[in-house]
N, C-alpha and C. Protein backbone atom coordinates (compact mmCIF):
# COMPACT_ATOMS: atom_id res chain seq x y z
N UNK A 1 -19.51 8.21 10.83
CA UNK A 1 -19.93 7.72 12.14
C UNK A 1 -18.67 7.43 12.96
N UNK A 2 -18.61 7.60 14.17
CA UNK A 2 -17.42 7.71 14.85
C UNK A 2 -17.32 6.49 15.52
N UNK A 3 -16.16 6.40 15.66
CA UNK A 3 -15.95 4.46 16.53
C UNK A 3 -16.91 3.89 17.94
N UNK A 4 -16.80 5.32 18.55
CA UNK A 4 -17.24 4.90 19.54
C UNK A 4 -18.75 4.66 19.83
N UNK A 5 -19.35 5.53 18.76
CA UNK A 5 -20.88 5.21 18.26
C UNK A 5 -21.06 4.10 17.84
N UNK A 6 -19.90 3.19 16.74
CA UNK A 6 -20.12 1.74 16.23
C UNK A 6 -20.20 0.70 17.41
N UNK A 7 -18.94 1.24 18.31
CA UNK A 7 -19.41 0.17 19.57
C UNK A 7 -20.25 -0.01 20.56
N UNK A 8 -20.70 1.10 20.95
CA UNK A 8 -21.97 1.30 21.58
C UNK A 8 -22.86 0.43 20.81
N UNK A 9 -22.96 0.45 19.65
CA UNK A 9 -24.55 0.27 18.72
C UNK A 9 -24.06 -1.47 18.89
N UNK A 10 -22.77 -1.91 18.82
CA UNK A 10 -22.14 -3.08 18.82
C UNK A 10 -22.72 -4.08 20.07
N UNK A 11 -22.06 -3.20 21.21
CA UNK A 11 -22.30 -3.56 22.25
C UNK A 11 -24.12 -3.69 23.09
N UNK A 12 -24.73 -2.46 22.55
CA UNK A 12 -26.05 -2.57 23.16
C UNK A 12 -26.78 -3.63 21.88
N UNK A 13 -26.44 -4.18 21.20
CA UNK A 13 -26.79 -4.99 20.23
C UNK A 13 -26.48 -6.17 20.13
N UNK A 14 -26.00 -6.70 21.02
CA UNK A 14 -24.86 -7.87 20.87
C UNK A 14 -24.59 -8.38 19.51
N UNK A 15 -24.03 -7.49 18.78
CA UNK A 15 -23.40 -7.99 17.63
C UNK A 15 -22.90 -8.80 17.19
N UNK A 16 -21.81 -9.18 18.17
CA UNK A 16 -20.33 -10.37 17.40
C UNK A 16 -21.33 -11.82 18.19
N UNK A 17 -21.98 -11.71 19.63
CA UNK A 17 -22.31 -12.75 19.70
C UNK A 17 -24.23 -13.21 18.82
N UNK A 18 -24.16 -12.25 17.86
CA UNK A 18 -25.74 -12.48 16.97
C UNK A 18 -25.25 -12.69 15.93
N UNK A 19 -24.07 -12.04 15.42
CA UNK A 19 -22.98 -12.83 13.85
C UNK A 19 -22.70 -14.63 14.02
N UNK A 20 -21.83 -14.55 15.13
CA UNK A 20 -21.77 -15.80 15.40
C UNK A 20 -22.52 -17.14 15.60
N UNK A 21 -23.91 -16.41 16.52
CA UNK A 21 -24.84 -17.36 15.98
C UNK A 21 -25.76 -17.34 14.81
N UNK A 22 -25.36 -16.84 14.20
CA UNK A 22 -26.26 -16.72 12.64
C UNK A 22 -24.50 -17.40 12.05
N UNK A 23 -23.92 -17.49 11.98
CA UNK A 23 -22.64 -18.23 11.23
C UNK A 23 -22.36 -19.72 11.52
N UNK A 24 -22.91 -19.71 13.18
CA UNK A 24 -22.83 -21.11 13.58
C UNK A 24 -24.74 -21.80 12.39
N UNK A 25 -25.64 -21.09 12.37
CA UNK A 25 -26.23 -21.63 12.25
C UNK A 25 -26.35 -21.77 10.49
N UNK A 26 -25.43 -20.88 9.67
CA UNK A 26 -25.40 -20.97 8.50
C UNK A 26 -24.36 -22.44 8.16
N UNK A 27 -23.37 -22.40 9.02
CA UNK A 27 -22.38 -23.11 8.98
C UNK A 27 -23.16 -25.02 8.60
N UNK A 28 -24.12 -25.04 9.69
CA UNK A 28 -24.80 -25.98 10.34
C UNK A 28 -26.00 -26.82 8.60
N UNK A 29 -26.27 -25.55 8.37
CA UNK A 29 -27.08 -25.91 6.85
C UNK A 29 -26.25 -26.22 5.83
N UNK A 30 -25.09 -25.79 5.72
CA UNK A 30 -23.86 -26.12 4.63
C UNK A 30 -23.47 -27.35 4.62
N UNK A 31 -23.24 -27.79 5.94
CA UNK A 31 -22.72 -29.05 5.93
C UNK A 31 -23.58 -30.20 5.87
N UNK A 32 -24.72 -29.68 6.53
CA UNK A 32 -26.22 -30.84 6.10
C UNK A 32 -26.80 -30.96 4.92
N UNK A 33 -26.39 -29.86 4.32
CA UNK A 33 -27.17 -30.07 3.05
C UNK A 33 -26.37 -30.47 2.08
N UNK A 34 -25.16 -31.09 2.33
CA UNK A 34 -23.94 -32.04 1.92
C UNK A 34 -23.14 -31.35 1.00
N UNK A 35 -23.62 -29.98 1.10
CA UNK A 35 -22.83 -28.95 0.10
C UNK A 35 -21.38 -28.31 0.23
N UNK A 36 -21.15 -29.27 0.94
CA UNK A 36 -19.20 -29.17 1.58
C UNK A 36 -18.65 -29.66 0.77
N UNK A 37 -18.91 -30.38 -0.06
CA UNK A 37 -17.93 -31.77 -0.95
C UNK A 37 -16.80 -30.93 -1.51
N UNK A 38 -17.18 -29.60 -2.08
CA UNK A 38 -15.71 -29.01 -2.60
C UNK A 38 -14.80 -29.31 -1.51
N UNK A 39 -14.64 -28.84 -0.27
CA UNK A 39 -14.12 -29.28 1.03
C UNK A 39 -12.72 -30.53 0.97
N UNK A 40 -13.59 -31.21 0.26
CA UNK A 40 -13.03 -32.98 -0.16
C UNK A 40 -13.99 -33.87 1.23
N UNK A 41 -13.28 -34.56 1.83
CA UNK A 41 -13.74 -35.40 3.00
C UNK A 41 -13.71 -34.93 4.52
N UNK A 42 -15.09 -34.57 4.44
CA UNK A 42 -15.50 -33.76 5.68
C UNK A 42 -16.26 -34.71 6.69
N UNK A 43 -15.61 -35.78 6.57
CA UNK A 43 -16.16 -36.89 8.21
C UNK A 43 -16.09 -36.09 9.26
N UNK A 44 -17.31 -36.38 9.85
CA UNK A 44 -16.88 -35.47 11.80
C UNK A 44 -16.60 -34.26 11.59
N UNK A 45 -17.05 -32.99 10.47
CA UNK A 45 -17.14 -32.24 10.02
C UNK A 45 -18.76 -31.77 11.06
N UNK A 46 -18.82 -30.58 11.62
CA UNK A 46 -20.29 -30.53 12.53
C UNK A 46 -19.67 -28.75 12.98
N UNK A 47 -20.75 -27.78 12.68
CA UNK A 47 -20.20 -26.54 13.08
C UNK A 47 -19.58 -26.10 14.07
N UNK A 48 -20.25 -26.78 15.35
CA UNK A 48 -19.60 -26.63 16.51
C UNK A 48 -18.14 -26.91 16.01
N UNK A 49 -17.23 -27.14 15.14
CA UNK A 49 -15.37 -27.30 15.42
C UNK A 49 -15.19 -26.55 14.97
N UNK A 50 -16.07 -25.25 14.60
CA UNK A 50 -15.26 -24.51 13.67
C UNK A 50 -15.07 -23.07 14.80
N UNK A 51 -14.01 -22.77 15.14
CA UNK A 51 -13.22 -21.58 15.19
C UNK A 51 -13.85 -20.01 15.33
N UNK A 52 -14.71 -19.33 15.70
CA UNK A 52 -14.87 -18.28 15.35
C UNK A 52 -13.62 -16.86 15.35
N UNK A 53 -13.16 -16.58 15.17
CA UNK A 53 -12.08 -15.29 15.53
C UNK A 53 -12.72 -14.10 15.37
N UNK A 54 -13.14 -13.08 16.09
CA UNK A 54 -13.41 -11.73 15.49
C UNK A 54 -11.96 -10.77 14.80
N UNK A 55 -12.46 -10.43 13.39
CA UNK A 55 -12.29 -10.02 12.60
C UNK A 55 -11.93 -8.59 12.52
N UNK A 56 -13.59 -7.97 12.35
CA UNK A 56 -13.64 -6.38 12.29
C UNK A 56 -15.09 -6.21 12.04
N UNK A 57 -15.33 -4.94 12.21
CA UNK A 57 -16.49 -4.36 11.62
C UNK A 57 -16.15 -3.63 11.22
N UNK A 58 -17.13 -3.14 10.02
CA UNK A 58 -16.82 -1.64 9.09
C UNK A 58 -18.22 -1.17 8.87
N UNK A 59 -17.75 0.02 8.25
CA UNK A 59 -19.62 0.48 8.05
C UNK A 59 -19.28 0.56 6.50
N UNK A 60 -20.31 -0.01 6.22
CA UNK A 60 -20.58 -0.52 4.67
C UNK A 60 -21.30 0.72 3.73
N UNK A 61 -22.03 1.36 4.63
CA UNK A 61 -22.48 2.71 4.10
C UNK A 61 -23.25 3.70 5.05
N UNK A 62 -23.01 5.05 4.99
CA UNK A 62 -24.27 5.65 6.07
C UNK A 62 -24.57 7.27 4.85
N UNK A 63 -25.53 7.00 5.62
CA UNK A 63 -26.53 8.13 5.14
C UNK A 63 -26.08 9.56 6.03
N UNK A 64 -25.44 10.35 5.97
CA UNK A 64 -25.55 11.81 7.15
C UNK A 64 -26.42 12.64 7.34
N UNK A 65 -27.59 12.35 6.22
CA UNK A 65 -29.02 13.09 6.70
C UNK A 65 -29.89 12.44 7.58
N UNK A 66 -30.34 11.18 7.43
CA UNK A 66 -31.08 10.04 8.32
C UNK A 66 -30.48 10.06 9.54
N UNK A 67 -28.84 9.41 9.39
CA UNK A 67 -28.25 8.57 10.45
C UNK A 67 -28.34 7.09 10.17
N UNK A 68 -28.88 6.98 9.16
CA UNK A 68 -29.25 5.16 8.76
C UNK A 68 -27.74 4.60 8.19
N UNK A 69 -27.75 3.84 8.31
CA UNK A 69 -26.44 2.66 7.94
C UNK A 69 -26.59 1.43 8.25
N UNK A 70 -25.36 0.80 7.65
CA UNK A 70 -25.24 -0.52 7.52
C UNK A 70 -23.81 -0.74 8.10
N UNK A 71 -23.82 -1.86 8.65
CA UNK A 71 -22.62 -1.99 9.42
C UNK A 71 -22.10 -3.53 8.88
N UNK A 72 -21.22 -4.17 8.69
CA UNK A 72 -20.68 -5.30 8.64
C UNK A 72 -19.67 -5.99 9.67
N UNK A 73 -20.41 -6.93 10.52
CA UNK A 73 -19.60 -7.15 11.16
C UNK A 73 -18.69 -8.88 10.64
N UNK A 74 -17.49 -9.05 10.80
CA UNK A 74 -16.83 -10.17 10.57
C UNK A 74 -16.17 -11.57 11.39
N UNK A 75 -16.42 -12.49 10.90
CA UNK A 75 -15.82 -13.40 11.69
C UNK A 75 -14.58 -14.09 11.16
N UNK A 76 -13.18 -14.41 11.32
CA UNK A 76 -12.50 -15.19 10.57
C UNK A 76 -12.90 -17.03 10.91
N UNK A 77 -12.73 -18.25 10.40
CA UNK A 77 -13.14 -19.16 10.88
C UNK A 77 -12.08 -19.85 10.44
N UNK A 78 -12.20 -21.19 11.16
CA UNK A 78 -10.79 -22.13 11.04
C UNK A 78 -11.28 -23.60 11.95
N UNK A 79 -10.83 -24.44 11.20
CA UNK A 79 -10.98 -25.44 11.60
C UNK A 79 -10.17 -26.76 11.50
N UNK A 80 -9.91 -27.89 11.72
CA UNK A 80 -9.23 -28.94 10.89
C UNK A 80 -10.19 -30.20 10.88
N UNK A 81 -9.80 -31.20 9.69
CA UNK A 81 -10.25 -31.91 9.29
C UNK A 81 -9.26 -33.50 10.18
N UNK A 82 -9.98 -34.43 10.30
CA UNK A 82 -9.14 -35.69 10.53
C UNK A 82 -7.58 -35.83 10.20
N UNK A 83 -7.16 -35.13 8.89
CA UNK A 83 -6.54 -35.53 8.12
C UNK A 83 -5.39 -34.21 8.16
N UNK A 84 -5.81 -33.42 9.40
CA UNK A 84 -5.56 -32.40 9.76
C UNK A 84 -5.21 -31.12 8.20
N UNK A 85 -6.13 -31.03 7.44
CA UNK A 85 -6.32 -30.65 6.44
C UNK A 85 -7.13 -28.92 7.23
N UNK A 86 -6.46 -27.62 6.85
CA UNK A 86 -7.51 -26.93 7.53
C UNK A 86 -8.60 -26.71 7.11
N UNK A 87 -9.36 -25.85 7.34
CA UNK A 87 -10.41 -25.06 6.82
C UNK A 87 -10.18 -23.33 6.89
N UNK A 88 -10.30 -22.61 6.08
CA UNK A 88 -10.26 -21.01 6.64
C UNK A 88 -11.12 -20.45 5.80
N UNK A 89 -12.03 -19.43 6.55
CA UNK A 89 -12.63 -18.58 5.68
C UNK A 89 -13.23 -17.82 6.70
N UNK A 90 -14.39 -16.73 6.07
CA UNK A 90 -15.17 -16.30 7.39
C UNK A 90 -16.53 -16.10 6.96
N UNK A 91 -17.12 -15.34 7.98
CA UNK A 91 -18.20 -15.13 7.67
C UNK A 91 -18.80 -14.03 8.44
N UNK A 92 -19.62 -13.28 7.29
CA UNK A 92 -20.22 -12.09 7.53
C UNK A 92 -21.49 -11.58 7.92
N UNK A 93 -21.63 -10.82 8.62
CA UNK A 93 -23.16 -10.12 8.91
C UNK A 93 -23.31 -8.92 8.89
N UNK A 94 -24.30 -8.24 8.06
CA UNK A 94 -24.07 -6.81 7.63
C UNK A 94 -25.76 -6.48 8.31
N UNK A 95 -25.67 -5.43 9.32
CA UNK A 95 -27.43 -4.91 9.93
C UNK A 95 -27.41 -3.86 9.13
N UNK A 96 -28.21 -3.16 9.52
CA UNK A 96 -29.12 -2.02 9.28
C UNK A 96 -28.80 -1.12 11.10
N UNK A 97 -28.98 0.06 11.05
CA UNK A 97 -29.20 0.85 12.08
C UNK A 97 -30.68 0.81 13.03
N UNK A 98 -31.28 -0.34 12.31
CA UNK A 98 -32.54 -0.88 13.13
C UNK A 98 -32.18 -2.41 13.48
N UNK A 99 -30.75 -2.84 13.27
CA UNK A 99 -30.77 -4.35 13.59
C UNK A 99 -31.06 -5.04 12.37
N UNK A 100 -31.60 -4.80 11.31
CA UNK A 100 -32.18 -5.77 10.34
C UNK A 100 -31.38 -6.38 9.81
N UNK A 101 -31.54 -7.50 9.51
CA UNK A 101 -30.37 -8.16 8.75
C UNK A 101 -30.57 -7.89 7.13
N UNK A 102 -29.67 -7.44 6.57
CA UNK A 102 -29.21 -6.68 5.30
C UNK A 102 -29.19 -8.00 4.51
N UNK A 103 -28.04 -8.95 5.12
CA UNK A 103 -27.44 -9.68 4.05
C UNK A 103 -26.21 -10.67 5.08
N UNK A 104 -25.56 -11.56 4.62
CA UNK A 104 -24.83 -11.84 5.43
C UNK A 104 -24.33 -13.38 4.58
N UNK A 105 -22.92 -13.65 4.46
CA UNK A 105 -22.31 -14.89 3.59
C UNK A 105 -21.25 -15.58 4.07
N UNK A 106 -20.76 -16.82 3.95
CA UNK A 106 -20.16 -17.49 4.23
C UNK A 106 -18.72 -18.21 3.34
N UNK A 107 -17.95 -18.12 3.22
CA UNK A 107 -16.99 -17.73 2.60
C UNK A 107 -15.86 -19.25 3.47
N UNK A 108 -15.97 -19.86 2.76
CA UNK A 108 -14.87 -21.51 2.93
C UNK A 108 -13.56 -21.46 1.80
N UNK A 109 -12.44 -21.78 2.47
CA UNK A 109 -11.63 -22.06 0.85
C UNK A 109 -10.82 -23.81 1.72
């Protein structure tokens, strides 16, 4: 599949801004569901501080008989803590050539 086909499909799709809010909103369950603690002390820890950067997209796989694929698009993320401790990781969203969401993970160190 050629680049300029990925961005088209990117662009008439709003991609990076439908990753982002599916990352802001994964982000948002991680930290409520108090499952940050690896983290250490995440006071005033709330998704909104976290950083989005675009990354990349890649195509994860395509079919040349269909035209069907999967695309992954990426976010890098970053943040700091009180203690000015960072955060980095990113997070991913992989569609389908119909938009569907495939799969998509969140990745903290």
């Amino acid at each position: 599949m050629e680049d300029n086909k990925i961005k088209s499909f990117t662009e008439k799709n709003d991609l990076w801004e439908r990753t982002k809010s599916s990352g802001l909103s994964c982000l948002k369950n991680y930290i409520d569901e108090g499952t940050a603690k690896e983290l250490g002390d995440t006071t005033g820890l709330t998704a909104d501080k976290f950083i989005f950067i675009k990354k990349n997209q890649q195509l994860i796989s395509f079919n040349q008989k269909d035209q069907s694929f999967i695309l992954r698009t990426t976010f890098a993320l970053e943040t700091s803590l009180a203690d000015n401790k960072k955060i980095l990781g990113y997070y991913s969203l992989d569609v389908d050539n119909k938009t569907n969401i495939i799969d998509d993970w969140l990745v903290l160190k």
